[in-house]
N, C-alpha and C. Protein backbone atom coordinates (compact mmCIF):
# COMPACT_ATOMS: atom_id res chain seq x y z
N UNK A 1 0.83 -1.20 0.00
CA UNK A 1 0.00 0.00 0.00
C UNK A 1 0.87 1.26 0.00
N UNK A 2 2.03 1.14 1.09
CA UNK A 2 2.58 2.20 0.69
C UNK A 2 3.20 2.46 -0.15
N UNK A 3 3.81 1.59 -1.03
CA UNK A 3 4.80 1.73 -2.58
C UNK A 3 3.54 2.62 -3.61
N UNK A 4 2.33 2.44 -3.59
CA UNK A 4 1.53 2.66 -4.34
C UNK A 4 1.14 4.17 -4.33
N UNK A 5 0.87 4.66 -2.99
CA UNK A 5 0.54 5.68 -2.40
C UNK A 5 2.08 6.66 -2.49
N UNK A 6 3.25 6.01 -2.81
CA UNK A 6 4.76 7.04 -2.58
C UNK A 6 4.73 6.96 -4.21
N UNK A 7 4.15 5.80 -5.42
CA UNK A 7 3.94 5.91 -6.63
C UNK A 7 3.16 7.45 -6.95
N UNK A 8 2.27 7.04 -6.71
CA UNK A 8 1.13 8.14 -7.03
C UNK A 8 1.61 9.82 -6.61
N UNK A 9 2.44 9.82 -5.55
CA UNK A 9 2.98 11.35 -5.32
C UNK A 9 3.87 11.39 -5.99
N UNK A 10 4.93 10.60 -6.22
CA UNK A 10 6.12 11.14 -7.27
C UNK A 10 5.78 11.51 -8.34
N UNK A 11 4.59 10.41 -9.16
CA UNK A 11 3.91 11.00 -10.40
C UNK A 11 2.68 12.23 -10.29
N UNK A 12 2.72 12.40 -9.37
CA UNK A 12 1.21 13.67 -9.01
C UNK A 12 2.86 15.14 -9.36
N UNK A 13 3.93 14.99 -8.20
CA UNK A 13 4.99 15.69 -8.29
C UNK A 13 5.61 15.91 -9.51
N UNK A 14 5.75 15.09 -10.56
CA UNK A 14 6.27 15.39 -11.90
C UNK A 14 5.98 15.71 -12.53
N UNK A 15 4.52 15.81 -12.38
CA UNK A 15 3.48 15.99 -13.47
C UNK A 15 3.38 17.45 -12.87
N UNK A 16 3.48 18.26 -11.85
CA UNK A 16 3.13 19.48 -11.60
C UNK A 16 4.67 20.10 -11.95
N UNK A 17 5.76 19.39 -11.96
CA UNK A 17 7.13 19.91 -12.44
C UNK A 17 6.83 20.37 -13.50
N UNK A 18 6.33 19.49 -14.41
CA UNK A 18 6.42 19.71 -15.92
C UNK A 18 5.32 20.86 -16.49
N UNK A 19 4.37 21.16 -15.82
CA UNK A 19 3.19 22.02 -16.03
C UNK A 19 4.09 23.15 -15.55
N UNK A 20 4.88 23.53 -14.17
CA UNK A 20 5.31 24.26 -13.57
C UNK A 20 6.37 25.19 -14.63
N UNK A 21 7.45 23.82 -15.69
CA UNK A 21 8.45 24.59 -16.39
C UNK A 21 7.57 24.83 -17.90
N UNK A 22 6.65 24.13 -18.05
CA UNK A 22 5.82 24.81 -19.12
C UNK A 22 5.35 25.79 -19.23
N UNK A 23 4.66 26.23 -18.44
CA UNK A 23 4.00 27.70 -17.85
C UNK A 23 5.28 28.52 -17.81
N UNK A 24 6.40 28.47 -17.31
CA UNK A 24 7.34 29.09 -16.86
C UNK A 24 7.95 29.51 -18.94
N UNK A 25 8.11 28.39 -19.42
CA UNK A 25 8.68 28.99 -20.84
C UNK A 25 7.56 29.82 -21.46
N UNK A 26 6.43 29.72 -21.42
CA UNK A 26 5.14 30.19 -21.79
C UNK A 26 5.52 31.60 -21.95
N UNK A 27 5.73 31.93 -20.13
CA UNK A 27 5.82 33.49 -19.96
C UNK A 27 7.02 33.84 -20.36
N UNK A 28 8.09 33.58 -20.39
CA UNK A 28 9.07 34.14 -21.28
C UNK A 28 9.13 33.97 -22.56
N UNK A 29 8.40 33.58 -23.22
CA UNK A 29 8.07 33.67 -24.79
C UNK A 29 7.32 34.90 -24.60
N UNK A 30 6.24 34.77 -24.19
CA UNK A 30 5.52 36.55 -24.27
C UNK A 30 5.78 37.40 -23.79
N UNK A 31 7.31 37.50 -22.39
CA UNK A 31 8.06 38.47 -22.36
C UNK A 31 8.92 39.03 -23.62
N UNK A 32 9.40 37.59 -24.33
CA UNK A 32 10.54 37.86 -25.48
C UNK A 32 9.39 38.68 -26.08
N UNK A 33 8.71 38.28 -26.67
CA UNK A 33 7.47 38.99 -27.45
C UNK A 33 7.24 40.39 -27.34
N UNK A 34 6.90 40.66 -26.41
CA UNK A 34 6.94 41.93 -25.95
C UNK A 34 8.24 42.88 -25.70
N UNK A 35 9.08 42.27 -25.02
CA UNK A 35 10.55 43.42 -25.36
C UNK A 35 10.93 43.90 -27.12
N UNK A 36 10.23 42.42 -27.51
CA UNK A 36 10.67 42.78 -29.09
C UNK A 36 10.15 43.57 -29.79
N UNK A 37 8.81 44.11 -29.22
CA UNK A 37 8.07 44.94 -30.26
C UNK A 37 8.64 46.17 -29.96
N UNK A 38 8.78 46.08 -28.28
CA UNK A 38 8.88 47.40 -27.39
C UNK A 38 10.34 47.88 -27.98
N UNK A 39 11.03 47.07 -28.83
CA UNK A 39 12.21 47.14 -30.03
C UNK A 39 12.06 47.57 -30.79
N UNK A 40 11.03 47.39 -31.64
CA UNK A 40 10.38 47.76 -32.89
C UNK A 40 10.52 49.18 -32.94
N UNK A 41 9.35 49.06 -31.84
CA UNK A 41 8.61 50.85 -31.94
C UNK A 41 9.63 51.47 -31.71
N UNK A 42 10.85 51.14 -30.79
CA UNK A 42 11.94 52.44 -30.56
C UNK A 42 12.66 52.48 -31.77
N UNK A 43 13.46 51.73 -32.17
CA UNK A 43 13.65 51.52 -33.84
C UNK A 43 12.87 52.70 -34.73
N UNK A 44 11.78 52.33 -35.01
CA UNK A 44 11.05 53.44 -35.78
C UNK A 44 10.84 54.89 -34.88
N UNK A 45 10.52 54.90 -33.85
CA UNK A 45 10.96 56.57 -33.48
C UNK A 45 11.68 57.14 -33.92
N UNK A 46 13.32 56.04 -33.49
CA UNK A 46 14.22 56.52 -33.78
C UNK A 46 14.63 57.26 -35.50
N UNK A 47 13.98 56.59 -36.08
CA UNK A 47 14.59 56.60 -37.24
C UNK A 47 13.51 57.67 -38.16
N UNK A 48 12.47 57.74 -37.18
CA UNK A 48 11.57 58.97 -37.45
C UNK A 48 12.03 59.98 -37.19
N UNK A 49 12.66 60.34 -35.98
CA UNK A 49 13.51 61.58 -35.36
C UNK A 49 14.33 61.83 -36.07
N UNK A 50 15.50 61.00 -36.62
CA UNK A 50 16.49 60.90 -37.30
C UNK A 50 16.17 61.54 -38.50
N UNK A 51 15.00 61.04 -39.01
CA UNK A 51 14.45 61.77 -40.57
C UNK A 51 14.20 63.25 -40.46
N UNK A 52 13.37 63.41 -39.54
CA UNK A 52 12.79 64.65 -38.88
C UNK A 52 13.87 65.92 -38.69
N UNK A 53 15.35 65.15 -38.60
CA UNK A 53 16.58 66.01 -38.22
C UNK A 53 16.71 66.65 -39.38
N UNK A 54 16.89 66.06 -40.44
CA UNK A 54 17.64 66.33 -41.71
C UNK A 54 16.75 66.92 -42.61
């Protein structure tokens, strides 16, 4: 009974590991996502200003 019951938590435990580092890459994909645009747009300011100079 108890091998079964120390079964069932290691796999209850791995299974919340793996949800845990999934979720975890999730949000740094839509951080990358977001710094990148927040790239973009300065990029084009920039290069708006830049035009704007001359």
């Amino acid at each position: 009974m108890h091998t079964t019951e120390y079964d069932l938590a290691t796999t209850r435990l791995s299974e919340l590991r793996a949800e845990a580092d999934q979720a975890g890459r999730v949000r740094r994909l839509r951080a990358a996502r977001r710094w990148a645009r927040r790239a973009e747009y300065a990029s084009r300011r920039a290069a708006r200003a830049s035009a704007a100079v001359r």
